[in-house]
C-alpha atoms as a PDB file:
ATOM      1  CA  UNK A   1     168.661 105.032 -19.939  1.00  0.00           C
ATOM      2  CA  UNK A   2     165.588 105.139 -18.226  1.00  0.00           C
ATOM      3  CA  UNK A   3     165.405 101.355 -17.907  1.00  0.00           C
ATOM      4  CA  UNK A   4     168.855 101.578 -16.223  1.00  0.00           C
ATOM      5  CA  UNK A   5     167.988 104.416 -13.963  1.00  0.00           C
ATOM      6  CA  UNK A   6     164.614 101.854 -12.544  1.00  0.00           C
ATOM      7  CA  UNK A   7     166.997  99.059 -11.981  1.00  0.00           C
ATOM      8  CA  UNK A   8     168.998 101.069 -10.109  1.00  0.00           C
ATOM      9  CA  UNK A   9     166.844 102.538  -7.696  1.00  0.00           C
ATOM     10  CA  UNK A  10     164.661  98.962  -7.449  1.00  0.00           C
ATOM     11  CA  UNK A  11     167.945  97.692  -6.090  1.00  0.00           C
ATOM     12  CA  UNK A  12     168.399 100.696  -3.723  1.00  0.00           C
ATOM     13  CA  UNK A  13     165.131 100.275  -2.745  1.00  0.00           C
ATOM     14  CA  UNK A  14     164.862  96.819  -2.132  1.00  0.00           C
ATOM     15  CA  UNK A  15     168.520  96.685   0.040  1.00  0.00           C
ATOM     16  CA  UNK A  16     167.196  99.657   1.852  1.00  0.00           C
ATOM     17  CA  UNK A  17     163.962  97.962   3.114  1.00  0.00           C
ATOM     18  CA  UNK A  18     162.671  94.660   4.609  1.00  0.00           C
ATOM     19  CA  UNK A  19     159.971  92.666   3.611  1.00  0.00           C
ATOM     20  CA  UNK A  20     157.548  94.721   5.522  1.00  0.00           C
ATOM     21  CA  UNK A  21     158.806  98.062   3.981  1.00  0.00           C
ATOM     22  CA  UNK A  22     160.872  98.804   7.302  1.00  0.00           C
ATOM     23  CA  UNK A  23     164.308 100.600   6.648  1.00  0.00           C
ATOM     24  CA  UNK A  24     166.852  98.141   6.545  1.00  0.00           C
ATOM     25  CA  UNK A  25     169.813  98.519   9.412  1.00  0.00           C
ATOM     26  CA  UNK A  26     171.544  95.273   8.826  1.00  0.00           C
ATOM     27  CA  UNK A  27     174.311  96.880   6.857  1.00  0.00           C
ATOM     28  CA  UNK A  28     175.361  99.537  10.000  1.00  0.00           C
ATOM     29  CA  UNK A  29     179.035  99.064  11.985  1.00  0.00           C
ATOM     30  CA  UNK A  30     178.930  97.499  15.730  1.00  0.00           C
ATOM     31  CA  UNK A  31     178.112  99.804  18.478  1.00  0.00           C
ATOM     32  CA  UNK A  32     181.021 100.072  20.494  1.00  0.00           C
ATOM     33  CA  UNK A  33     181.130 101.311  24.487  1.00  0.00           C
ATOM     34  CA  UNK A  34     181.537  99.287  28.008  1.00  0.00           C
ATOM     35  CA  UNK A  35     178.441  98.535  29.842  1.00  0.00           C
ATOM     36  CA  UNK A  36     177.013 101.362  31.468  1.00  0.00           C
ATOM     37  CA  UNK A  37     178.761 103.993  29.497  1.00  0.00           C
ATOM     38  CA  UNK A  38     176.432 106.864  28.760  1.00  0.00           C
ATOM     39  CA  UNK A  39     177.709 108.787  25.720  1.00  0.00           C
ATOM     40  CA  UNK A  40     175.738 112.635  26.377  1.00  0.00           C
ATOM     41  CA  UNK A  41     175.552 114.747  23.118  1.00  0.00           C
ATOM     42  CA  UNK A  42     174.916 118.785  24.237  1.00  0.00           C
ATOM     43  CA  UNK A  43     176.485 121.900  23.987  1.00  0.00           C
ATOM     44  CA  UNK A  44     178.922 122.749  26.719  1.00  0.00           C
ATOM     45  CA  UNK A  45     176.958 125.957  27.434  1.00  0.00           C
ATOM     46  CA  UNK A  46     174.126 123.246  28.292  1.00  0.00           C
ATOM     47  CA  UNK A  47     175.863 121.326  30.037  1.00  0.00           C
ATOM     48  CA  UNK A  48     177.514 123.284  32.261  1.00  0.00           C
ATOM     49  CA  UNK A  49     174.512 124.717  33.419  1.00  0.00           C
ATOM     50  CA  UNK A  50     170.553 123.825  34.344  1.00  0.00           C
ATOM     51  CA  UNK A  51     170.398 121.556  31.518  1.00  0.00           C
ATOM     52  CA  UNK A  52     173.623 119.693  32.398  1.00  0.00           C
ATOM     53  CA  UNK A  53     172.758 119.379  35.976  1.00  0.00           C
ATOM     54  CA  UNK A  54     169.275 117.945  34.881  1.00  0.00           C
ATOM     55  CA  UNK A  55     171.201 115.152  33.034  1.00  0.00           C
ATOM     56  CA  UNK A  56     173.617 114.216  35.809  1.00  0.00           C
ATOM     57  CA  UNK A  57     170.317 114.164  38.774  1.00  0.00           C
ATOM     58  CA  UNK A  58     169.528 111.325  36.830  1.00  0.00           C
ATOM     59  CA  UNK A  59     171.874 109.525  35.147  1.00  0.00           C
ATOM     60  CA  UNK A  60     175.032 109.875  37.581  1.00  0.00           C
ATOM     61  CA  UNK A  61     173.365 109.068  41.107  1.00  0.00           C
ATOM     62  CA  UNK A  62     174.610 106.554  43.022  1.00  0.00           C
ATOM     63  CA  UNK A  63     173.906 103.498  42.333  1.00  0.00           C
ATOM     64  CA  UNK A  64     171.599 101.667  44.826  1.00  0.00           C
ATOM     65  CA  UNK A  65     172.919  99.069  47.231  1.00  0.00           C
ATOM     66  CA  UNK A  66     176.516  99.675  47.025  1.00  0.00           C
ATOM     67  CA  UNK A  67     179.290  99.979  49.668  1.00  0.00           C
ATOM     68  CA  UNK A  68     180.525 103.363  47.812  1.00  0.00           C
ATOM     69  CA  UNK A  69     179.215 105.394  45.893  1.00  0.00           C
ATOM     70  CA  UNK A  70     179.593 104.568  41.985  1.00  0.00           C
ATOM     71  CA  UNK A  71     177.398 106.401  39.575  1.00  0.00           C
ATOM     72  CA  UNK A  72     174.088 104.746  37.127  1.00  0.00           C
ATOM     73  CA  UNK A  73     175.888 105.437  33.972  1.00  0.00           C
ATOM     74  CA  UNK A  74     179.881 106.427  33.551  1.00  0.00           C
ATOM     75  CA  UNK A  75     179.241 109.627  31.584  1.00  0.00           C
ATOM     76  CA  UNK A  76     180.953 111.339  29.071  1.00  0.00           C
ATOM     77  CA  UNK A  77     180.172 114.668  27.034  1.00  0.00           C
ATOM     78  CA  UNK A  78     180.803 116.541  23.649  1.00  0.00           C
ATOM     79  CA  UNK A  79     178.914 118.829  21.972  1.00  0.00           C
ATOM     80  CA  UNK A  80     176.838 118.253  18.934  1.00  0.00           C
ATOM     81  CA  UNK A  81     179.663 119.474  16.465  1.00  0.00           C
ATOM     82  CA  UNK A  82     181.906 117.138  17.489  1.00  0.00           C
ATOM     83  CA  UNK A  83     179.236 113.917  16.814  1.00  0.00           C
ATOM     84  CA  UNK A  84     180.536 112.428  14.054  1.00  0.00           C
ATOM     85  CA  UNK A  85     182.369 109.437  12.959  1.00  0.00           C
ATOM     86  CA  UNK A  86     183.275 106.706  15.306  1.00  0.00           C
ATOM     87  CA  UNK A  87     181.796 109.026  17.936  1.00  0.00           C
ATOM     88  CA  UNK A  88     178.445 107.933  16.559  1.00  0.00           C
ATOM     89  CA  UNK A  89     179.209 104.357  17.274  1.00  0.00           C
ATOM     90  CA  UNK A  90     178.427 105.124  20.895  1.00  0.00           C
ATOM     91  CA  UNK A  91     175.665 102.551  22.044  1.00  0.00           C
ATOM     92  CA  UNK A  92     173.687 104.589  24.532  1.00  0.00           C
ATOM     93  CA  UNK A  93     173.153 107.812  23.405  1.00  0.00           C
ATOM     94  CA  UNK A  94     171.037 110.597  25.189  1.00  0.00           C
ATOM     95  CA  UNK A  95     171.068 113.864  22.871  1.00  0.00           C
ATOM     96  CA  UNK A  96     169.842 116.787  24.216  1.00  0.00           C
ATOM     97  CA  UNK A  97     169.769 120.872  22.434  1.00  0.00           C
ATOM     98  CA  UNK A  98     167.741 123.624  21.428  1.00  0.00           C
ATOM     99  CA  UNK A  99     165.910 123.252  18.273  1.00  0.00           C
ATOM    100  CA  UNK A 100     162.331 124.371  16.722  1.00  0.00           C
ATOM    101  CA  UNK A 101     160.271 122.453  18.575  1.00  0.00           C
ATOM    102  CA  UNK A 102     159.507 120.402  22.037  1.00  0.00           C
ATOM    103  CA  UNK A 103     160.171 116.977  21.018  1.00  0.00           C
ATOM    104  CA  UNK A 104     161.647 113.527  22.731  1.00  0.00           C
ATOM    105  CA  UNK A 105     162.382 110.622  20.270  1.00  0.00           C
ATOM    106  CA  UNK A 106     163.316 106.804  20.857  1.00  0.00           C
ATOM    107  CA  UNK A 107     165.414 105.816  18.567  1.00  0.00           C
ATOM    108  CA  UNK A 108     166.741 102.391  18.265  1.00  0.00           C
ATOM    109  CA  UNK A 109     170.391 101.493  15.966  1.00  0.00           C
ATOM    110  CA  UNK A 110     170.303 104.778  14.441  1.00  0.00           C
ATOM    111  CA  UNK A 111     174.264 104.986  13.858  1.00  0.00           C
ATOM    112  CA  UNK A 112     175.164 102.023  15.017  1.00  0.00           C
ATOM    113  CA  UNK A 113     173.619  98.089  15.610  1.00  0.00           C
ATOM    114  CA  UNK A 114     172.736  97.392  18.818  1.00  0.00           C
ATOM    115  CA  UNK A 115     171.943 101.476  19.837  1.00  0.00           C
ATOM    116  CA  UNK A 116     169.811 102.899  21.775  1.00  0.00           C
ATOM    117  CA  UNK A 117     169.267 106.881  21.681  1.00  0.00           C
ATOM    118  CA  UNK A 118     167.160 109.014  23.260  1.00  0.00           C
ATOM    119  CA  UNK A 119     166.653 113.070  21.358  1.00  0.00           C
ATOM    120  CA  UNK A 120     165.507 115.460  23.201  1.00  0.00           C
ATOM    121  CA  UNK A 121     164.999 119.196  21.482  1.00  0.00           C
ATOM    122  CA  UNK A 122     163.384 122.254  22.908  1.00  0.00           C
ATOM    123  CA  UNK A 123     162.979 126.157  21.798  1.00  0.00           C
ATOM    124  CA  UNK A 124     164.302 126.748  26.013  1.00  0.00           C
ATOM    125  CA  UNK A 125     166.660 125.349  27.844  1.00  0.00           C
ATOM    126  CA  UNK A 126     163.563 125.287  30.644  1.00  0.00           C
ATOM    127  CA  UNK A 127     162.013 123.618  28.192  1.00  0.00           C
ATOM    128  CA  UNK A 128     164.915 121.098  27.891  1.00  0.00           C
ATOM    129  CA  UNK A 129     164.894 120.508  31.504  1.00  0.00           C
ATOM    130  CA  UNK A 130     161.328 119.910  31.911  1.00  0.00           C
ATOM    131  CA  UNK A 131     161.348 117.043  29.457  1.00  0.00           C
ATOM    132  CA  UNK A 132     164.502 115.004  30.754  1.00  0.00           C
ATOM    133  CA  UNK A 133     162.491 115.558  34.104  1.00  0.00           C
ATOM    134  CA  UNK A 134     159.261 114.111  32.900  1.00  0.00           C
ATOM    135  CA  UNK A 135     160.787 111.430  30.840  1.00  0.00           C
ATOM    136  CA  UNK A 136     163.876 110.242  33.213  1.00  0.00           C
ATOM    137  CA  UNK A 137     162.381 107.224  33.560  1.00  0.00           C
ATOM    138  CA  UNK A 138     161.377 106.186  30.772  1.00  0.00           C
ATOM    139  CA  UNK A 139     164.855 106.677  29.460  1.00  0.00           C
ATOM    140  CA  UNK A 140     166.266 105.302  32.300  1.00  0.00           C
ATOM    141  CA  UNK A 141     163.904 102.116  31.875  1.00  0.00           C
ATOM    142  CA  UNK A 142     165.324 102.065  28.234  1.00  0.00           C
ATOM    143  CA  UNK A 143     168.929 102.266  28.874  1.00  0.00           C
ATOM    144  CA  UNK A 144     168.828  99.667  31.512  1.00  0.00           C
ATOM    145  CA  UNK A 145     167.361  97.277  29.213  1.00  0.00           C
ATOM    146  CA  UNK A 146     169.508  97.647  26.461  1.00  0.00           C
ATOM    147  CA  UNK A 147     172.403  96.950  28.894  1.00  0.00           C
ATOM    148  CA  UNK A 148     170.525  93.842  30.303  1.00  0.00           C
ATOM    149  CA  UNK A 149     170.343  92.934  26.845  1.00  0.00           C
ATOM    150  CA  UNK A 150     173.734  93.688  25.893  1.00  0.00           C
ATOM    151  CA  UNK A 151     175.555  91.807  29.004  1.00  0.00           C
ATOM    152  CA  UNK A 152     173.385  88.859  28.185  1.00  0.00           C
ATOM    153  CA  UNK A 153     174.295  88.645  24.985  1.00  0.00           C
ATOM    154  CA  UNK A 154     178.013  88.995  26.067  1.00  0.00           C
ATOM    155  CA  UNK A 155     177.238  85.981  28.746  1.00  0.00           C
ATOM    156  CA  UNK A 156     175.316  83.588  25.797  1.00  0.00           C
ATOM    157  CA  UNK A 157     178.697  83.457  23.957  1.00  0.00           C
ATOM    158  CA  UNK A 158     179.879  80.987  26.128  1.00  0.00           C
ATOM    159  CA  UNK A 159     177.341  79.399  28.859  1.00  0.00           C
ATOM    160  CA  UNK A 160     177.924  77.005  31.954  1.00  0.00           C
ATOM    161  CA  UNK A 161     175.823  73.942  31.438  1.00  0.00           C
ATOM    162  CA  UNK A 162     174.114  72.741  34.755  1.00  0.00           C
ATOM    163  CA  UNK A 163     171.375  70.266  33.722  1.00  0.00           C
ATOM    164  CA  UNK A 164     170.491  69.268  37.335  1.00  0.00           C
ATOM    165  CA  UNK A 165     169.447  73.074  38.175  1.00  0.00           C
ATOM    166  CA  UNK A 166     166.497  72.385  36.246  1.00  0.00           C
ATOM    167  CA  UNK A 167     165.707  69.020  37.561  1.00  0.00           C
ATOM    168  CA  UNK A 168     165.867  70.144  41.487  1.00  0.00           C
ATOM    169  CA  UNK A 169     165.002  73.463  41.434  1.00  0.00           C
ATOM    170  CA  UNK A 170     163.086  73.741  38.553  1.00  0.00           C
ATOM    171  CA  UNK A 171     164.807  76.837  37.095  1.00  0.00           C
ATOM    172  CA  UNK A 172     167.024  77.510  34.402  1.00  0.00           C
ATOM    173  CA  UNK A 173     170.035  80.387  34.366  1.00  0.00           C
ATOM    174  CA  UNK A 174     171.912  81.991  31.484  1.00  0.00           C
ATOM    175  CA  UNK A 175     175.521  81.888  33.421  1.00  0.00           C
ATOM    176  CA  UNK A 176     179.016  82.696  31.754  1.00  0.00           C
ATOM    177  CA  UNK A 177     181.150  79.470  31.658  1.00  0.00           C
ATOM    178  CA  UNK A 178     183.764  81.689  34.232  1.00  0.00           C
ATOM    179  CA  UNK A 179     181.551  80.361  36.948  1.00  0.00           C
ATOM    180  CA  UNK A 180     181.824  77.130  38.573  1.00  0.00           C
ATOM    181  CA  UNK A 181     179.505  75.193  41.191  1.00  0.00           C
ATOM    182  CA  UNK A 182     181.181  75.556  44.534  1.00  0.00           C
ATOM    183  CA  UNK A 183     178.056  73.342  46.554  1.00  0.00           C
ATOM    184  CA  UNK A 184     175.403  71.640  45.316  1.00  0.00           C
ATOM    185  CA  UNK A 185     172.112  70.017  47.133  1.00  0.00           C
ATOM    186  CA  UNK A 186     168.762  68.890  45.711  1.00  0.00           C
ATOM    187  CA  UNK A 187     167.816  72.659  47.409  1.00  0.00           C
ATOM    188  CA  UNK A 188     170.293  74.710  47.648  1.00  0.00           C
ATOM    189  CA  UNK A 189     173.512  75.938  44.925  1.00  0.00           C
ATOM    190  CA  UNK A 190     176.614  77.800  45.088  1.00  0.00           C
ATOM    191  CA  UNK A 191     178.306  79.307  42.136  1.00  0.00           C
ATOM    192  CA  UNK A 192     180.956  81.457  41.767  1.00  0.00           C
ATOM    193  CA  UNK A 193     183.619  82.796  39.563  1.00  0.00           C
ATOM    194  CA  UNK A 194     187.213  83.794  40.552  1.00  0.00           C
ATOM    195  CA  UNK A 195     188.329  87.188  39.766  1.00  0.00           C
ATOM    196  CA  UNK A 196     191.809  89.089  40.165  1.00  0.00           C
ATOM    197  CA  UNK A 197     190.632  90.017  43.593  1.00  0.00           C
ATOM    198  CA  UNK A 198     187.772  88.408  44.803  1.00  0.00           C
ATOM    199  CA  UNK A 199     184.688  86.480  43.552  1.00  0.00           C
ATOM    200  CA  UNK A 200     181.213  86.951  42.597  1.00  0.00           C
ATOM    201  CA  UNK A 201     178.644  84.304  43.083  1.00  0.00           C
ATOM    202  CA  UNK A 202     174.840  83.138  43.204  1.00  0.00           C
ATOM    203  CA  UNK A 203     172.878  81.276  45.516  1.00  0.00           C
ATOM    204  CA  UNK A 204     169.455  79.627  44.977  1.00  0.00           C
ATOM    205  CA  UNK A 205     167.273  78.240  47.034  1.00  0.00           C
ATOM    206  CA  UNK A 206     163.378  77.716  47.287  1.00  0.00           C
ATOM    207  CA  UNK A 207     160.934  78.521  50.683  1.00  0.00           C
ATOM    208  CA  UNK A 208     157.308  78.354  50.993  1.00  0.00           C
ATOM    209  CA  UNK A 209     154.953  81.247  50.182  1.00  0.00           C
ATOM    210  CA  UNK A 210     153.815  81.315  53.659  1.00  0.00           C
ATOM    211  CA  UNK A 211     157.548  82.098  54.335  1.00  0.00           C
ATOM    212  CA  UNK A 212     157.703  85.652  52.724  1.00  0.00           C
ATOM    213  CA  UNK A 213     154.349  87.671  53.846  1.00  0.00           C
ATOM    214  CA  UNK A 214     153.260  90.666  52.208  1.00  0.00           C
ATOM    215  CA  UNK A 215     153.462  94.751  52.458  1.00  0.00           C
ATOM    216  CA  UNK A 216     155.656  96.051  55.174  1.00  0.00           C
ATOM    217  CA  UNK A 217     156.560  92.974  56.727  1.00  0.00           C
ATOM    218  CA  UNK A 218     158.184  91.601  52.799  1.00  0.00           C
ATOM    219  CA  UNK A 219     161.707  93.608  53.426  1.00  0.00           C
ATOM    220  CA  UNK A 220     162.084  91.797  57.235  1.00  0.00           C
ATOM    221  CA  UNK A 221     161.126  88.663  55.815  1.00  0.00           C
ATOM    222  CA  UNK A 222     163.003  88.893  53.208  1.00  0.00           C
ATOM    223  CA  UNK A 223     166.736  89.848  55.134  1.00  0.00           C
ATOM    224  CA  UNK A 224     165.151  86.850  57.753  1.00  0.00           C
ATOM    225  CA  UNK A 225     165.621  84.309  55.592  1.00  0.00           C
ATOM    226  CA  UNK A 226     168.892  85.832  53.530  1.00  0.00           C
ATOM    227  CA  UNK A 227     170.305  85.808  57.085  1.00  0.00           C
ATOM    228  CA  UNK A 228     168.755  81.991  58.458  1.00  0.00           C
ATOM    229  CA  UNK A 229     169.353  80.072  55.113  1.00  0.00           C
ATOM    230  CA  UNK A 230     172.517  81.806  53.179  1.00  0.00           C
ATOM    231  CA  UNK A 231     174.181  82.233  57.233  1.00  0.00           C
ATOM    232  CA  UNK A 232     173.390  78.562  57.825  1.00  0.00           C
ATOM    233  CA  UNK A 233     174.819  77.148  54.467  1.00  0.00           C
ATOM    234  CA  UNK A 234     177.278  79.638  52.965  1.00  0.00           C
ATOM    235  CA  UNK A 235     181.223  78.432  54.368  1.00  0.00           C
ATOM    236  CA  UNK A 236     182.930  80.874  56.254  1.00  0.00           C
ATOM    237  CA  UNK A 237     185.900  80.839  58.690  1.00  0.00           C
ATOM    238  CA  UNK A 238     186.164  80.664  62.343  1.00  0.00           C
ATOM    239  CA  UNK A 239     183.302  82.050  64.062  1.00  0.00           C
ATOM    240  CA  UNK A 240     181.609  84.403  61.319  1.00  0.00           C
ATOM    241  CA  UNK A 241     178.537  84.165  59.828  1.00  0.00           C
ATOM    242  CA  UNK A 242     177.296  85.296  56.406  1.00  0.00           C
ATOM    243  CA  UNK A 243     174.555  87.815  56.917  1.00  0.00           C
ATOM    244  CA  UNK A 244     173.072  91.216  56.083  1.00  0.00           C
ATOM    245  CA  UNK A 245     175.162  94.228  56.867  1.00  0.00           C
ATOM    246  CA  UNK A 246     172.149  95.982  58.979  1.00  0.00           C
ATOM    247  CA  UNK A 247     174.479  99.617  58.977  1.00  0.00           C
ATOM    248  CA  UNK A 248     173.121 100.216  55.153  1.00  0.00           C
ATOM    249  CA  UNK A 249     169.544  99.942  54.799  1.00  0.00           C
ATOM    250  CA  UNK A 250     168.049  97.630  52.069  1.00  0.00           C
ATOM    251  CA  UNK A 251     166.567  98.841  48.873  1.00  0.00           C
ATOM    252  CA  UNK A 252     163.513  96.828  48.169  1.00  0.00           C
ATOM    253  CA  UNK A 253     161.600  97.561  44.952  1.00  0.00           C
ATOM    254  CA  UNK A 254     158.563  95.166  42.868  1.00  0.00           C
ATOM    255  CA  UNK A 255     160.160  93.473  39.911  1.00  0.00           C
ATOM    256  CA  UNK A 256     159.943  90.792  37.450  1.00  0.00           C
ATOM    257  CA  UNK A 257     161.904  87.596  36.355  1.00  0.00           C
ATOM    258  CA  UNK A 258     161.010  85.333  33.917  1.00  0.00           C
ATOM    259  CA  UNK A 259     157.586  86.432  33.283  1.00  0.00           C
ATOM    260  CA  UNK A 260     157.140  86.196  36.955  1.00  0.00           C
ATOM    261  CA  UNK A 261     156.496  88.701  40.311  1.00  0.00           C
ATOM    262  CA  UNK A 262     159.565  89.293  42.129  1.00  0.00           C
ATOM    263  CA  UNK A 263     160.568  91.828  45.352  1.00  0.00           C
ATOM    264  CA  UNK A 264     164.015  92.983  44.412  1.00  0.00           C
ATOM    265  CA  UNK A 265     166.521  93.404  47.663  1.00  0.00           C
ATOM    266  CA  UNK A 266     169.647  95.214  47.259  1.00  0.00           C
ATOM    267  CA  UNK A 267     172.142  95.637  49.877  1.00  0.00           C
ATOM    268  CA  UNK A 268     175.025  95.136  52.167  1.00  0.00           C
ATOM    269  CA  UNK A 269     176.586  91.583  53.219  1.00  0.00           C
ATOM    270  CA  UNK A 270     178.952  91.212  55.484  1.00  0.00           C
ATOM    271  CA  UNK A 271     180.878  88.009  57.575  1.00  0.00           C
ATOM    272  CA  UNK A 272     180.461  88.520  61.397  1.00  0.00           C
ATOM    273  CA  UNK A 273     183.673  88.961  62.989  1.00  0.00           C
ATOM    274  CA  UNK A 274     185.443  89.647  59.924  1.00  0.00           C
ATOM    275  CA  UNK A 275     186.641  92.738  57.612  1.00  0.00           C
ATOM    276  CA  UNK A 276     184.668  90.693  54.485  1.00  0.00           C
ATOM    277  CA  UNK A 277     181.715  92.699  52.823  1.00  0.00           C
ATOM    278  CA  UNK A 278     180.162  93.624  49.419  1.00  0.00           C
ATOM    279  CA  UNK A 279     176.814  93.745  47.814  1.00  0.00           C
ATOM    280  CA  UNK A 280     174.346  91.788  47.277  1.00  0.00           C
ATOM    281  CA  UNK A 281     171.056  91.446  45.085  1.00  0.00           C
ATOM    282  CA  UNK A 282     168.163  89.431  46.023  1.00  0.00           C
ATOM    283  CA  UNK A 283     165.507  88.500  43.796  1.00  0.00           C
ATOM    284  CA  UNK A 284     162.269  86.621  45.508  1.00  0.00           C
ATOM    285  CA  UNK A 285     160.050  85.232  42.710  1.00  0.00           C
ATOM    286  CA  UNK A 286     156.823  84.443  43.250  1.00  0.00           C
ATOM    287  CA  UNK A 287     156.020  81.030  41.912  1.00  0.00           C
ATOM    288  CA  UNK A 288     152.319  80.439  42.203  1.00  0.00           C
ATOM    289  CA  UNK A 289     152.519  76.717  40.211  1.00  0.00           C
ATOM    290  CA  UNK A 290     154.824  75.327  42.791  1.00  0.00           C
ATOM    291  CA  UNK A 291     153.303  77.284  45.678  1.00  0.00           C
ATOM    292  CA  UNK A 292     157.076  78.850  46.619  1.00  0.00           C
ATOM    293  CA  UNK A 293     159.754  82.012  46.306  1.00  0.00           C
ATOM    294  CA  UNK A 294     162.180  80.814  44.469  1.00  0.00           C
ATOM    295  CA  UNK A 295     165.288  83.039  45.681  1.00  0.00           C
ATOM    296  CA  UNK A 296     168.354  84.243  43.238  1.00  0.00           C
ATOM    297  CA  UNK A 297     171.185  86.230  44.910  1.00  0.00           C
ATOM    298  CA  UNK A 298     173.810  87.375  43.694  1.00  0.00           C
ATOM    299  CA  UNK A 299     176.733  89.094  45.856  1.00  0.00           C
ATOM    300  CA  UNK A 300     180.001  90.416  45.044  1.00  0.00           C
ATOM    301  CA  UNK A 301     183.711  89.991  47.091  1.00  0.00           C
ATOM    302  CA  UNK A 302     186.021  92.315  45.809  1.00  0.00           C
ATOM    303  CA  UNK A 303     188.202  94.433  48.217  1.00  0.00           C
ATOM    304  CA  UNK A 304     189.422  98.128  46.446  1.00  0.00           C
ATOM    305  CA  UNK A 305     187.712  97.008  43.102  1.00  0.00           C
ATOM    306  CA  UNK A 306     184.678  98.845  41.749  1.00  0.00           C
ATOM    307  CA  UNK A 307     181.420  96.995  42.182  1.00  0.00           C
ATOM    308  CA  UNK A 308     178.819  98.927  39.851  1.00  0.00           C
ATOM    309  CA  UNK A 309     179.715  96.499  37.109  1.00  0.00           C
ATOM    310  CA  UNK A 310     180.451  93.469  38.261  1.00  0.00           C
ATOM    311  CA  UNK A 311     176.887  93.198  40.696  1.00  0.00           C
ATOM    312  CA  UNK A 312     175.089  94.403  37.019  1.00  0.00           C
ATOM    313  CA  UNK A 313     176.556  91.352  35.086  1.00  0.00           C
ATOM    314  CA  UNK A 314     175.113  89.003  38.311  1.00  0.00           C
ATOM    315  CA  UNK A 315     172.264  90.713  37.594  1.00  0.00           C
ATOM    316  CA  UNK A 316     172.014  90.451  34.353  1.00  0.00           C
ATOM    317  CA  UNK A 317     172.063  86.589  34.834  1.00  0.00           C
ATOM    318  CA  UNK A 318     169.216  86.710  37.449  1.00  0.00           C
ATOM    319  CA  UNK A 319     167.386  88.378  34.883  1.00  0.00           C
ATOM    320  CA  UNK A 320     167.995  85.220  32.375  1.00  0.00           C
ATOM    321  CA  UNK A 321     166.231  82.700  34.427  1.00  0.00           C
ATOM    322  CA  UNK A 322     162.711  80.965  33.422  1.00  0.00           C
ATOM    323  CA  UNK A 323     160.909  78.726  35.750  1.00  0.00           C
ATOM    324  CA  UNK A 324     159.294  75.593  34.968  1.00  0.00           C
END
């Protein structure tokens, strides 16, 4: 008996573990959830009051560089008793309630493969508030990744293959096979993708470092040559001309892509003379090796259509790109 008992809990013990004595996840159901769907676990007591209005400062602003406003995460609540079941298949996951102690934990694919969670317990709901306040972004840095990561994943299902990309511009993108190459040059592309009402669509281009100078002058230089190079080659009708919508100030922030320095433009494009607008996102990458910015945009046509999502899966794709 006892020899049976052993076997038994060797074999629990060695499907419940990795080689380097980790706990073993591999056997837990697919997260479910759109992108950007923020699944908040509270009581409604909490969030109907300070703690609740702590949560939504954060995670339902507006989200930067849009025409109208659309919040960070689409958010939706239950209280703790409720949590169970498919409900725990949620894929972000911010919990937040009185308990024993102060504590915030990061927990990755607790209920659910790919997860992220963030629990937050307090003996006060002051408490509670003060440590989504000194944490917000830090969670916020840890959602947004795990959506980066999630849409990229989505995208690497089925990928567009552009070979000469890497030969003229020495860069490589991730980009869903919906997209097509409207214009091509050995220093400029077009690509877009066709949706029920509108497009979305990337440029890239290269300029000289020289071409993009540093601390308060980067944001003019930046909508300079978004306005000079994208207005000169981008096709539009009659008399217009492709170019920053100067009624809604940029949002310029330091970044990264691929390893690599970037100042990260979001804002307003519009055609001159025309009712055609939408936002855009700019990435200028520093590229020391080649002495250059290489510039990714990606902007977004799509009249009475919400934007939130479809400027985060262009940015997603930015996000994918290595330089050589």
């Amino acid at each position: 008996m006892k020899l049976i008992y052993f076997s038994i809990l060797s074999i629990f013990v060695f499907i419940s573990c990795n080689d380097k004595g980790a706990k073993d996840n591999s056997y837990l159901p697919k997260s479910v959830g759109k992108i950007n769907y923020l699944q908040v676990i509270t009581p409604n007591n909490l969030w109907n009051g300070e703690v609740g209005e702590e949560i939504r400062k954060y995670f339902a602003t507006p989200t930067d560089g849009l025409p109208q406003d659309e919040p960070t995460y689409s958010i939706n609540q239950m209280p703790p008793e409720t949590y169970s079941g498919f409900a725990r298949k949620n894929r972000l996951v911010l919990y937040a309630n009185l308990g024993d102690k102060d504590n915030i934990a990061f927990v990755d694919d607790k209920y659910a493969k790919p997860q992220s969670g963030v629990f937050i317990t307090s003996k006060t709901k002051e408490g509670l508030v003060k440590l989504i306040a000194e944490n917000h972004e830090k969670i916020s840095q840890t959602f947004y990744n795990s959506e980066i990561s999630k849409r990229q994943s989505q995208t690497n299902v089925s990928l567009l293959k552009i070979d000469s990309l890497k030969e003229r511009l020495g860069v490589t993108l991730k980009i869903p096979s919906a997209y097509r190459v409207a214009k091509s040059s050995d220093d400029f592309y077009w690509l877009r993708k066709d949706l029920k009402s509108g497009t979305t669509n990337i440029i890239i281009y290269e300029v000289p470092v020289s071409m993009i100078r540093q601390d308060s002058l980067v944001m003019g230089d930046i909508i300079k040559l978004r306005d000079s190079i994208g207005g000169s080659l981008m096709p539009v009708e009659d008399e217009g001309r492709f170019q920053t919508d100067d009624s809604y100030p940029p949002y310029l922030v330091k970044s990264e892509v691929g390893g690599k320095f970037a100042y990260e433009t979001k804002g307003i494009w519009e055609v001159s003379e025309q009712y055609m607008g939408g936002p855009f996102i700019n990435y200028a990458i520093y590229d020391e090796k080649n002495n250059r910015y290489l510039i990714l945009e990606g902007f977004s046509y799509a009249p009475s259509v919400a934007k939130r999502d479809l400027q985060f899966e262009l940015e997603s794709i930015l996000k994918s790109a290595t330089l050589y």
